[in-house]
PDB file of N, CA and C in Angstrom:
ATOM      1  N   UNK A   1      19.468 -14.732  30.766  1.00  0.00           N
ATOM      2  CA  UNK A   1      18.839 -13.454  30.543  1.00  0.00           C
ATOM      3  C   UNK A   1      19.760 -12.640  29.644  1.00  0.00           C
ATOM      4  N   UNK A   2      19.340 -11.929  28.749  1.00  0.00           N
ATOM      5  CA  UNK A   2      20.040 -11.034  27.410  1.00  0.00           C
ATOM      6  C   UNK A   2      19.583  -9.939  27.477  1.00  0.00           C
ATOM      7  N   UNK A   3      20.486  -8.374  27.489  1.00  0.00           N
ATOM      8  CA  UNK A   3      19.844  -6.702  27.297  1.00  0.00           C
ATOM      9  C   UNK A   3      20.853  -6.765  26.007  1.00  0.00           C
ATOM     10  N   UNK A   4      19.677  -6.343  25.217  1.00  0.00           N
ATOM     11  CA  UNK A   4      19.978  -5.727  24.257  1.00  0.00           C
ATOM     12  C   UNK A   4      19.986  -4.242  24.095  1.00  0.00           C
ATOM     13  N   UNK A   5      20.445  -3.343  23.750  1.00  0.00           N
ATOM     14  CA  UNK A   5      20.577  -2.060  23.253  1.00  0.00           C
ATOM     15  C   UNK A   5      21.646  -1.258  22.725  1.00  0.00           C
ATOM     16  N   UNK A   6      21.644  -0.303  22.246  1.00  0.00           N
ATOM     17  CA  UNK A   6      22.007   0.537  21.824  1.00  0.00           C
ATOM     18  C   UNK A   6      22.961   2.193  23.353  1.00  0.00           C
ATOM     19  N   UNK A   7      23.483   2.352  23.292  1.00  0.00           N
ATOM     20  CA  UNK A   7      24.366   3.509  24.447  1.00  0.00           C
ATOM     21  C   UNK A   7      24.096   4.796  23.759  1.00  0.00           C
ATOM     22  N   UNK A   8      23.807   6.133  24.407  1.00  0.00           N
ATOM     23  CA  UNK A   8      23.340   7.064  24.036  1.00  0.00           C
ATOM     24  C   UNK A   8      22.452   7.157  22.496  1.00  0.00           C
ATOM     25  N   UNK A   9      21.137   6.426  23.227  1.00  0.00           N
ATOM     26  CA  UNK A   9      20.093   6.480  22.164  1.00  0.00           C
ATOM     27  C   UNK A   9      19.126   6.560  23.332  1.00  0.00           C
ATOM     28  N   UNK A  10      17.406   6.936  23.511  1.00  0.00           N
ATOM     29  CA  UNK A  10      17.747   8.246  22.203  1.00  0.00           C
ATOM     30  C   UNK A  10      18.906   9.451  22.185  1.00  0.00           C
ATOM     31  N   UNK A  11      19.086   9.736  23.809  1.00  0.00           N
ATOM     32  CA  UNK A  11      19.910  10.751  24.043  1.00  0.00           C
ATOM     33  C   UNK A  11      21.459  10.668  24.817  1.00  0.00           C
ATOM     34  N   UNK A  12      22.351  11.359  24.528  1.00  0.00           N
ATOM     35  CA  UNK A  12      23.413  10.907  25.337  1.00  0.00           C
ATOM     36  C   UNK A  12      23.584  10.364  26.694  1.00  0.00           C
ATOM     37  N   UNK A  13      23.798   9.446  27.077  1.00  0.00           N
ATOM     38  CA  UNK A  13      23.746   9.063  28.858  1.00  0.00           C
ATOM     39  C   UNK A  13      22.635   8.015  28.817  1.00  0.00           C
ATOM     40  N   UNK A  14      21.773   7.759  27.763  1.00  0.00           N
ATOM     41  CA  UNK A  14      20.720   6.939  27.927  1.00  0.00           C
ATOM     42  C   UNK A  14      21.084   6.153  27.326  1.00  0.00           C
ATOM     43  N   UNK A  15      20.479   4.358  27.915  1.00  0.00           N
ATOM     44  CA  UNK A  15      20.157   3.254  26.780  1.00  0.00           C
ATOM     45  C   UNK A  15      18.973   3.030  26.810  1.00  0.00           C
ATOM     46  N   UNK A  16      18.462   2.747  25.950  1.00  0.00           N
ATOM     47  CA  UNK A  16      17.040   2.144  25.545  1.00  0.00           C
ATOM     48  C   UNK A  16      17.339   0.366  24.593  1.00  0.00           C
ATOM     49  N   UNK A  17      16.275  -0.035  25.091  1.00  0.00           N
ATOM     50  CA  UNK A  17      16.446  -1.500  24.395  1.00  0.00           C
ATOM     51  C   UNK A  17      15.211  -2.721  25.159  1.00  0.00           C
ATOM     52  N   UNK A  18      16.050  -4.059  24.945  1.00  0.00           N
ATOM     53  CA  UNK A  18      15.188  -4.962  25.189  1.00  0.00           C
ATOM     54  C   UNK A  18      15.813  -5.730  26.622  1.00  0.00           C
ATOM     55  N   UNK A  19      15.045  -6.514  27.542  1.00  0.00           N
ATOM     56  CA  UNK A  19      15.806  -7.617  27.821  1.00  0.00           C
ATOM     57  C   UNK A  19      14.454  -8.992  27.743  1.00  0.00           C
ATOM     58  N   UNK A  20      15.344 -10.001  27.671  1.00  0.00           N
ATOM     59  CA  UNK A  20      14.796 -11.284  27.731  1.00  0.00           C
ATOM     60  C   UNK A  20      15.259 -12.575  28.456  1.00  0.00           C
ATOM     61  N   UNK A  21      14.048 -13.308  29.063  1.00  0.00           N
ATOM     62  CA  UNK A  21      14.568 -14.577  29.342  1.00  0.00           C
ATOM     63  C   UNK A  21      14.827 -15.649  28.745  1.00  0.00           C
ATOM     64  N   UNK A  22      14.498 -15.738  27.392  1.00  0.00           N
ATOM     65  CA  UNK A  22      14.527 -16.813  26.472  1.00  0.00           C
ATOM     66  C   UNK A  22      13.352 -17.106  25.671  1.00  0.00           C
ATOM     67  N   UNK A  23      12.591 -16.890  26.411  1.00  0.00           N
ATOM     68  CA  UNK A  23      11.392 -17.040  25.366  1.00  0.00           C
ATOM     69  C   UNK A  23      10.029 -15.947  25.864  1.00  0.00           C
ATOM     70  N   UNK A  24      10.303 -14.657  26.640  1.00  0.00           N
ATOM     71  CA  UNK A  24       9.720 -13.830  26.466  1.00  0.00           C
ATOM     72  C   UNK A  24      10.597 -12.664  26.521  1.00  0.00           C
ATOM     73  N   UNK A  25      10.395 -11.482  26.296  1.00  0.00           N
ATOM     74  CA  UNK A  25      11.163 -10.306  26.204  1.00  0.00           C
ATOM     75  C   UNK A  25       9.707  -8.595  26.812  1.00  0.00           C
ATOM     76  N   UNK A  26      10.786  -7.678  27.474  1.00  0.00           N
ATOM     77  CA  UNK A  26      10.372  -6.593  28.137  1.00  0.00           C
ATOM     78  C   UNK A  26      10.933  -5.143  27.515  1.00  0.00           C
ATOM     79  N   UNK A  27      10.703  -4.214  27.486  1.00  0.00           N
ATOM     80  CA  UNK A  27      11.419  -3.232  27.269  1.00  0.00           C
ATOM     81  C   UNK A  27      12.460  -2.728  28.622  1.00  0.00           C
ATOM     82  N   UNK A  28      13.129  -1.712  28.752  1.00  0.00           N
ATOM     83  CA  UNK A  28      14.052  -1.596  29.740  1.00  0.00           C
ATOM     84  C   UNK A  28      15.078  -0.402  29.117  1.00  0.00           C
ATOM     85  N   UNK A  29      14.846   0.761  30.072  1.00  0.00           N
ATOM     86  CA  UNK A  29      15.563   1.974  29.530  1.00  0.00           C
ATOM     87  C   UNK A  29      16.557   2.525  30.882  1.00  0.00           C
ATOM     88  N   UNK A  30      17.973   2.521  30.879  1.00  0.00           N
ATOM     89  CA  UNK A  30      18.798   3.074  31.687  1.00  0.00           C
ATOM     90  C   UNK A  30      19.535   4.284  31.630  1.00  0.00           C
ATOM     91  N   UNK A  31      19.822   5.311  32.589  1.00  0.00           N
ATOM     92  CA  UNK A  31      20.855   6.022  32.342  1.00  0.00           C
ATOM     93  C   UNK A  31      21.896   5.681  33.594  1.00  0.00           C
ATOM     94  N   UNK A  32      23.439   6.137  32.367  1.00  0.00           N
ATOM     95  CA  UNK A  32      24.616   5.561  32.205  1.00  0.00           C
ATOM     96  C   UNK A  32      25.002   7.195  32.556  1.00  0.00           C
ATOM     97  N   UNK A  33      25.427   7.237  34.025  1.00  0.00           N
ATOM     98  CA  UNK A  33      26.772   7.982  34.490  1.00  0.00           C
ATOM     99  C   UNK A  33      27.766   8.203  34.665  1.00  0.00           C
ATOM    100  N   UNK A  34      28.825   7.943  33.755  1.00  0.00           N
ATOM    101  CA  UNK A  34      29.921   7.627  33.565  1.00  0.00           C
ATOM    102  C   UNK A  34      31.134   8.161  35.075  1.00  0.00           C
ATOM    103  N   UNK A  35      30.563   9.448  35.259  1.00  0.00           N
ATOM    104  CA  UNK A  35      31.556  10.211  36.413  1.00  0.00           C
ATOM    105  C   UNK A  35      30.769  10.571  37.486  1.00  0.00           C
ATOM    106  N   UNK A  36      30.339   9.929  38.750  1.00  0.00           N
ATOM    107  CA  UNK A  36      29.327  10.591  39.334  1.00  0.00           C
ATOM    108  C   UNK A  36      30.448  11.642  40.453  1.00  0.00           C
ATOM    109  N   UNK A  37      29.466  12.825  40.607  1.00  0.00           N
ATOM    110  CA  UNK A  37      30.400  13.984  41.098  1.00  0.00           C
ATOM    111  C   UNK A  37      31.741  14.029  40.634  1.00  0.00           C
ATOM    112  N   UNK A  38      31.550  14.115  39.103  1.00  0.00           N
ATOM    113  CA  UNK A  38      32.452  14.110  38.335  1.00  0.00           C
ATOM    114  C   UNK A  38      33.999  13.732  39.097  1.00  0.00           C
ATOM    115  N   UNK A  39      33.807  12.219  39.569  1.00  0.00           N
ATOM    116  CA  UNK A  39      34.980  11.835  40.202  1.00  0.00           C
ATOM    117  C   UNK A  39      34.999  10.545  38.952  1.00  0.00           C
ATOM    118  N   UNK A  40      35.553   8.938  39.530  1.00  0.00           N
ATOM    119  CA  UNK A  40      35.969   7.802  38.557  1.00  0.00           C
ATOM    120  C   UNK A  40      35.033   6.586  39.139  1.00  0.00           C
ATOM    121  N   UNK A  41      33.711   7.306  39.752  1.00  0.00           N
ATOM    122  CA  UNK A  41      32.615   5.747  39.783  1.00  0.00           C
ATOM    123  C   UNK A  41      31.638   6.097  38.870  1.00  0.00           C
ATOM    124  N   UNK A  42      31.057   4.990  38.410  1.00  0.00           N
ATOM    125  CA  UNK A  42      30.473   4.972  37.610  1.00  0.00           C
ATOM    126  C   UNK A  42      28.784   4.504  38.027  1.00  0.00           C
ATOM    127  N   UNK A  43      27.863   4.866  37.443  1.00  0.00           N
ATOM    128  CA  UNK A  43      26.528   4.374  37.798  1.00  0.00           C
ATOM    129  C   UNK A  43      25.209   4.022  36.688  1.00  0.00           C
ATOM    130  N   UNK A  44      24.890   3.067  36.654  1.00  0.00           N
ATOM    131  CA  UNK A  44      23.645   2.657  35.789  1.00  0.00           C
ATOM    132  C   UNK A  44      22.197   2.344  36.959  1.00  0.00           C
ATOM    133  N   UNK A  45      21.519   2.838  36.260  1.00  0.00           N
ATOM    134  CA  UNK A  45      20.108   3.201  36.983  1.00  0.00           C
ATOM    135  C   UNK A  45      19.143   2.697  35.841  1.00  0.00           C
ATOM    136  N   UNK A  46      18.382   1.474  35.906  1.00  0.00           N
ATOM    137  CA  UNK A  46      17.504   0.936  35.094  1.00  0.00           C
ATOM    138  C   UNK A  46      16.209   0.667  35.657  1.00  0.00           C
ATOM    139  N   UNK A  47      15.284   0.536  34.394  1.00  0.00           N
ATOM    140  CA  UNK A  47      13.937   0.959  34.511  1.00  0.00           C
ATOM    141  C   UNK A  47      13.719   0.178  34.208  1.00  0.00           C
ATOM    142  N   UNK A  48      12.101  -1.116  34.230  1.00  0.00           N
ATOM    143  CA  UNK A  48      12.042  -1.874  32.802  1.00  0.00           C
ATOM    144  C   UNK A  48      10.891  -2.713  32.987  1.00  0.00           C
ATOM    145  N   UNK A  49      10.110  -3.526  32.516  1.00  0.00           N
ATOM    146  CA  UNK A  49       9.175  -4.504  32.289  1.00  0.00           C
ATOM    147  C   UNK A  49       9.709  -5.503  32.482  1.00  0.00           C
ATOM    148  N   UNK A  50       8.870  -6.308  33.402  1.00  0.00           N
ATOM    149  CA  UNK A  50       9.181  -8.286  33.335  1.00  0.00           C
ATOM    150  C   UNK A  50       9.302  -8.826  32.530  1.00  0.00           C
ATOM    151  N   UNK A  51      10.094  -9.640  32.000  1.00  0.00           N
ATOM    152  CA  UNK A  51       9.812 -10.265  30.439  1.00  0.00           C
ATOM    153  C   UNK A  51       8.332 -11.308  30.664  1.00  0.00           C
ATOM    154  N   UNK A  52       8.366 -11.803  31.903  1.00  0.00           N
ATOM    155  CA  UNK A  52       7.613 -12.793  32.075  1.00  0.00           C
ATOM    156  C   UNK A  52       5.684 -12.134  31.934  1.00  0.00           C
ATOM    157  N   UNK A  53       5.988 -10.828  32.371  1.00  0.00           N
ATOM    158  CA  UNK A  53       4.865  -9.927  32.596  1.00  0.00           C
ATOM    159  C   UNK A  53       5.287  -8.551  32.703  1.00  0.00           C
ATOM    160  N   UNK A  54       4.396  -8.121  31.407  1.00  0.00           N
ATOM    161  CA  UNK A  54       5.159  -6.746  31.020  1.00  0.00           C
ATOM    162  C   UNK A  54       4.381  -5.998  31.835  1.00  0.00           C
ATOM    163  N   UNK A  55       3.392  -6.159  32.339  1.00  0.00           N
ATOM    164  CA  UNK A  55       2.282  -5.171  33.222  1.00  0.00           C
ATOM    165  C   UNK A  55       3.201  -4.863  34.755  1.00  0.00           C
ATOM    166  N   UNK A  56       4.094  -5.903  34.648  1.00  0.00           N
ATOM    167  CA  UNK A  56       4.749  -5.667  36.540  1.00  0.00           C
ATOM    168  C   UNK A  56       6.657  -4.734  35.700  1.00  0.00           C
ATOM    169  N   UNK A  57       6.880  -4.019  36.404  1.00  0.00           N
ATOM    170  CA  UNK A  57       7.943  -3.308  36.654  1.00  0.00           C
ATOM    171  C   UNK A  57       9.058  -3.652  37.334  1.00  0.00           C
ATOM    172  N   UNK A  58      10.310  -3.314  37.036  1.00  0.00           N
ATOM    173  CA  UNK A  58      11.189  -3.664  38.182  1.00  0.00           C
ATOM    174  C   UNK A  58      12.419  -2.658  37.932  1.00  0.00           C
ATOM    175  N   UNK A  59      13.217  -2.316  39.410  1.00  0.00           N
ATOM    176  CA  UNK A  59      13.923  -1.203  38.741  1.00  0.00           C
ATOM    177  C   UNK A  59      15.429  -1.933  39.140  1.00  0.00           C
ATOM    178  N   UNK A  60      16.801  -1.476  39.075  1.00  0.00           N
ATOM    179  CA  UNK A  60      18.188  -2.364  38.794  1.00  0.00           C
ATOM    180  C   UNK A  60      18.996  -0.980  39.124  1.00  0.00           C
ATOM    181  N   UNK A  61      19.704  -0.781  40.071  1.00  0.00           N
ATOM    182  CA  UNK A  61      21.238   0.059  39.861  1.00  0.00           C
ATOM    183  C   UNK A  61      22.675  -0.626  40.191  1.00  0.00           C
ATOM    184  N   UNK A  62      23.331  -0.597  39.136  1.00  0.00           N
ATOM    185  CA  UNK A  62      25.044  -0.707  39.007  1.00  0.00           C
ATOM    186  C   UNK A  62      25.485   0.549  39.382  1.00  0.00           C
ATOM    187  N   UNK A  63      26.684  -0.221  40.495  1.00  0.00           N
ATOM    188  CA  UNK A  63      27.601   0.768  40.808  1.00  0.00           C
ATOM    189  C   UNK A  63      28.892   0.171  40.383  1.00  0.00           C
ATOM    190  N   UNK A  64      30.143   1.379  40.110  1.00  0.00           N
ATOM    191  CA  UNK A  64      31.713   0.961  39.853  1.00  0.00           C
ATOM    192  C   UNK A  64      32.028   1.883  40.640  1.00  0.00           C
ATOM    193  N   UNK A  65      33.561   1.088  41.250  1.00  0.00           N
ATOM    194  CA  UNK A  65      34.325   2.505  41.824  1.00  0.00           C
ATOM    195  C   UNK A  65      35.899   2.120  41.396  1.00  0.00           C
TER     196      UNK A  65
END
């Protein structure tokens, strides 16, 4: 599986882009919290389409500490 994108696009804190399994691909847009309660963890919160089936949804959060 491959995400492609771009980091603060359109807007700062956001990615927008693609991901894929190899031979289909979904859209998939996250925001990127670099400081949550402006302490040193970090958090990604993603949104996105199945590659397999773009009609079904699925959502993804990363945590760092």
């Amino acid at each position: 599986m491959t995400l492609n994108g771009t980091l603060n696009q359109p807007e700062t804190g956001l990615v927008n882009g693609t991901i894929s399994d190899g031979s289909n691909s979904g859209n998939i847009s996250c925001m990127v919290d670099q400081s949550v309660l402006s302490g040193t963890d970090k958090l990604i919160s993603c949104v996105g389409q199945s590659p397999g089936s773009n009609s079904e949804m699925f959502n993804v959060i990363f945590t760092s500490t």
